[in-house]
N, C-alpha and C. Protein backbone atom coordinates (compact mmCIF):
# COMPACT_ATOMS: atom_id res chain seq x y z
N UNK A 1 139.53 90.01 89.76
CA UNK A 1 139.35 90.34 88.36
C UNK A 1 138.49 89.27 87.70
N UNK A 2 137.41 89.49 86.60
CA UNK A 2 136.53 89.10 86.29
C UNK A 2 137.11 88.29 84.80
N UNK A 3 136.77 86.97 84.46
CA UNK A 3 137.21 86.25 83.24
C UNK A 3 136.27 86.49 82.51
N UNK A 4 136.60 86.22 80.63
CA UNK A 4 136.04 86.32 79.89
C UNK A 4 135.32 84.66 79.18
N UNK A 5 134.39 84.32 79.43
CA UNK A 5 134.10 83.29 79.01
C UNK A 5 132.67 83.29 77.89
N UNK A 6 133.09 82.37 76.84
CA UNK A 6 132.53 82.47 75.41
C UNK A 6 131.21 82.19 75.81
N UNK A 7 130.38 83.02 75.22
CA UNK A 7 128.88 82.82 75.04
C UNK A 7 128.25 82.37 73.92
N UNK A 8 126.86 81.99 73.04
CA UNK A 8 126.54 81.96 71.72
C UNK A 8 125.66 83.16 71.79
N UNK A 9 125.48 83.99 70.86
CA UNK A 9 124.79 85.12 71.18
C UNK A 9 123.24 84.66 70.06
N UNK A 10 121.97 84.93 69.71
CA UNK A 10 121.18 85.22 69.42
C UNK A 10 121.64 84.87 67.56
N UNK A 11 120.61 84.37 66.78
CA UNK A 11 120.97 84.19 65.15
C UNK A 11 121.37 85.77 64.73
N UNK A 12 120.35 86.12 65.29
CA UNK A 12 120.17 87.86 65.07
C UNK A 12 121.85 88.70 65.21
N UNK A 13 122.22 88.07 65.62
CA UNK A 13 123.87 89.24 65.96
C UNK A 13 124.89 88.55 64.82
N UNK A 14 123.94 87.86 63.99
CA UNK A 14 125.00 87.39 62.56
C UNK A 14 124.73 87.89 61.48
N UNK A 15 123.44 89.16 61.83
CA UNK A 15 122.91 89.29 60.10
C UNK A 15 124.13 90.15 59.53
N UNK A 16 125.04 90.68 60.27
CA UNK A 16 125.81 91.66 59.56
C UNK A 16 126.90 91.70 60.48
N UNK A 17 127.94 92.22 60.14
CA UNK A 17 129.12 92.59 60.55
C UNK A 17 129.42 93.06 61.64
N UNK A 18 129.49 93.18 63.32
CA UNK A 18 129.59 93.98 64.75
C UNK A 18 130.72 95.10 64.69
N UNK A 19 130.97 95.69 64.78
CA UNK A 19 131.80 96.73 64.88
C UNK A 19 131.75 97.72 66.38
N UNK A 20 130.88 97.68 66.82
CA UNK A 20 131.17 98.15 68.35
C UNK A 20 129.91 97.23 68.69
N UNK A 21 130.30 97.49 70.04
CA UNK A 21 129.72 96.34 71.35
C UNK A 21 130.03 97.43 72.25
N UNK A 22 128.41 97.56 73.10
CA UNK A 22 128.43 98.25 74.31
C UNK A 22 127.42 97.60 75.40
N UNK A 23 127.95 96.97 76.89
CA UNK A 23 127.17 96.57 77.99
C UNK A 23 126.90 97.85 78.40
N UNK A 24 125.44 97.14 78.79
CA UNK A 24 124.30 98.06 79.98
C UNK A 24 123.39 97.46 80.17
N UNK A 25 122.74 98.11 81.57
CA UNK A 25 121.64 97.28 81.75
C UNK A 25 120.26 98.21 81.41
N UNK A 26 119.94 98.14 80.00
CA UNK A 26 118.93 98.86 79.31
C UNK A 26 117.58 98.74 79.83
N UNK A 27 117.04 97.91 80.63
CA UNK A 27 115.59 97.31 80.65
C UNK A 27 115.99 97.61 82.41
N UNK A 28 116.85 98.40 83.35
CA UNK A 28 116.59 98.57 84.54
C UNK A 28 116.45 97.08 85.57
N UNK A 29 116.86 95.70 85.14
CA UNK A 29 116.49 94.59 85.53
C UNK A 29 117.81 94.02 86.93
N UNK A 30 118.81 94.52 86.36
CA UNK A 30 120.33 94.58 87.43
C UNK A 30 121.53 93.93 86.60
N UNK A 31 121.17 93.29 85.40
CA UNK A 31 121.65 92.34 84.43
C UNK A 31 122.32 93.09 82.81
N UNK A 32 123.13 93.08 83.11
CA UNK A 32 123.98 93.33 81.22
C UNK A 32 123.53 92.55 80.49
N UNK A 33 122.88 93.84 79.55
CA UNK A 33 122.52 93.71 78.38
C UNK A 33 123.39 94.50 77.03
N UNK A 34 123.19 93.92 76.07
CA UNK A 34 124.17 94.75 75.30
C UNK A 34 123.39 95.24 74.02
N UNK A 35 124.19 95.97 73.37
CA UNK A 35 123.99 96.95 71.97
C UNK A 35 124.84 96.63 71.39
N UNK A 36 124.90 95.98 69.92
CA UNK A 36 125.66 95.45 69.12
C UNK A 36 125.05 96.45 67.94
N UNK A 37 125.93 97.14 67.66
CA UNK A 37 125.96 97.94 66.22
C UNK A 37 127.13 97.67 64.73
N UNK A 38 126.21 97.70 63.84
CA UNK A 38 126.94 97.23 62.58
C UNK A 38 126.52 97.64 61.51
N UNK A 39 125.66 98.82 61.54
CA UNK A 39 125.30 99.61 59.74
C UNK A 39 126.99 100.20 59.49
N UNK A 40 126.90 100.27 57.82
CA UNK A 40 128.37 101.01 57.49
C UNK A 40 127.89 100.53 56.29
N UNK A 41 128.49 101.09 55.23
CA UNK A 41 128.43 101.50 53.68
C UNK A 41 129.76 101.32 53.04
N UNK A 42 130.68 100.37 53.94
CA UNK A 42 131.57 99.73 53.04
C UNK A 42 130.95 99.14 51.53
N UNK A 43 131.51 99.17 50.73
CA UNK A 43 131.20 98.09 49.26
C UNK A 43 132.17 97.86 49.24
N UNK A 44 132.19 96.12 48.82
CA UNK A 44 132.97 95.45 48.63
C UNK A 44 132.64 94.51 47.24
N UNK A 45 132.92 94.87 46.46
CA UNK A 45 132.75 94.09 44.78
C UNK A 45 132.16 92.86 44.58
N UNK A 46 132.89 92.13 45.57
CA UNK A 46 132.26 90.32 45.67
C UNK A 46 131.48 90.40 46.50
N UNK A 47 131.25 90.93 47.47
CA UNK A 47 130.33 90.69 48.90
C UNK A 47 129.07 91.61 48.35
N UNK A 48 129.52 93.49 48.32
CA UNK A 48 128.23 93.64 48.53
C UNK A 48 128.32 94.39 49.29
N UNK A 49 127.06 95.77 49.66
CA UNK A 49 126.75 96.51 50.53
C UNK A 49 126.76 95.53 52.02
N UNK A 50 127.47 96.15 53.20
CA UNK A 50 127.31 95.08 54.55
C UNK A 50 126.02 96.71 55.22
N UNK A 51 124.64 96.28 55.05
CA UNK A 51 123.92 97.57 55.09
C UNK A 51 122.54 96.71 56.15
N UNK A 52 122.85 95.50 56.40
CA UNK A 52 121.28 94.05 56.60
C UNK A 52 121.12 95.09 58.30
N UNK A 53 121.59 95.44 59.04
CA UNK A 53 121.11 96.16 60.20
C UNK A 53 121.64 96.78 60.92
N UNK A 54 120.58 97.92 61.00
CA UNK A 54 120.93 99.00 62.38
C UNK A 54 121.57 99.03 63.36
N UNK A 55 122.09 97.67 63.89
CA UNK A 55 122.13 97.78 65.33
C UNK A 55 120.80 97.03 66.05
N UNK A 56 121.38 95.96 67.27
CA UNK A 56 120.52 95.34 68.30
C UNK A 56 120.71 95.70 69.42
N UNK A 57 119.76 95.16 69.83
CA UNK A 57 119.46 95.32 71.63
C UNK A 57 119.63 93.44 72.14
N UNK A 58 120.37 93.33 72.95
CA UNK A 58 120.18 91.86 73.53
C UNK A 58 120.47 91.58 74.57
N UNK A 59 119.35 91.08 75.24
CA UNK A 59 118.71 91.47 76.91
C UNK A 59 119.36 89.94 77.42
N UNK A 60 120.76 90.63 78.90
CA UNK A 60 120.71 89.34 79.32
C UNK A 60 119.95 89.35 80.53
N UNK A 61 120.22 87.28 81.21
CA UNK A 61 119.50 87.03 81.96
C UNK A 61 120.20 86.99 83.21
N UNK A 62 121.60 87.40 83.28
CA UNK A 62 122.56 87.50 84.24
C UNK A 62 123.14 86.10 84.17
N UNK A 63 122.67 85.14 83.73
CA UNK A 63 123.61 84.00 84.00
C UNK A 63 124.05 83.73 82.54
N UNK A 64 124.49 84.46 81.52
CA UNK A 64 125.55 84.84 80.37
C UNK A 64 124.44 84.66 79.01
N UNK A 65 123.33 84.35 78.83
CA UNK A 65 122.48 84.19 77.65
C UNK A 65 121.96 85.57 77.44
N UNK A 66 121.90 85.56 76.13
CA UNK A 66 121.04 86.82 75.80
C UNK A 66 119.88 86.74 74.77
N UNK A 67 118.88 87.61 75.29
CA UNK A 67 117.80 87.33 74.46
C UNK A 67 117.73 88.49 72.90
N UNK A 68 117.08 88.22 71.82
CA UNK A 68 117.15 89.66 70.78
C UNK A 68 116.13 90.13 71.14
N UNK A 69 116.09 91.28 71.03
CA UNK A 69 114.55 92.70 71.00
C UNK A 69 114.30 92.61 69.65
N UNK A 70 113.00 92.51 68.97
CA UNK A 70 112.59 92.64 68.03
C UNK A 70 112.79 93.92 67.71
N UNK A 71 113.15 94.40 66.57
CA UNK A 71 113.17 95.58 66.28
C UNK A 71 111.57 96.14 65.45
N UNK A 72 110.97 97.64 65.93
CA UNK A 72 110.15 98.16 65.21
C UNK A 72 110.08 98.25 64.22
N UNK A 73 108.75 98.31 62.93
CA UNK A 73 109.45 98.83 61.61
C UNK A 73 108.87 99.91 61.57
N UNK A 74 109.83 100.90 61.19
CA UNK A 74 109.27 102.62 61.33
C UNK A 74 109.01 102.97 59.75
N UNK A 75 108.90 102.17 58.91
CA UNK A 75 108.75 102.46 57.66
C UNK A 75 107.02 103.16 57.08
């Protein structure tokens, strides 16, 4: 059985709130990578819309670091 040991993830996986986390290896490389999603339309009076992003992509290198994917702007 496999342990869980703490990583620092990317500035990028702090702009907003995580609410699901899903491993895969997205980029076909052999290595978990993950999808960290966190849009939602809670309001909260003092805080504020938690609305700063879509959801990331963050590519690991197999030995526990992960890199961020820039995201497109489709605007």
């Amino acid at each position: 059985m496999g342990k869980f040991v703490e990583r620092r993830l990317p500035i990028e996986a702090q702009y907003a709130p995580v609410y699901a986390m899903m491993g895969a290896d997205l980029n076909m490389d052999g290595h978990l990578d993950l999808i960290l999603t966190a849009i939602t339309n809670i309001i909260e009076i003092y805080l504020g819309r938690y609305d700063a992003n879509h959801g990331i992509a963050l590519l690991g290198n197999g030995k526990g670091d992960f890199k961020y994917i820039p995201q497109l702007n489709q605007d």
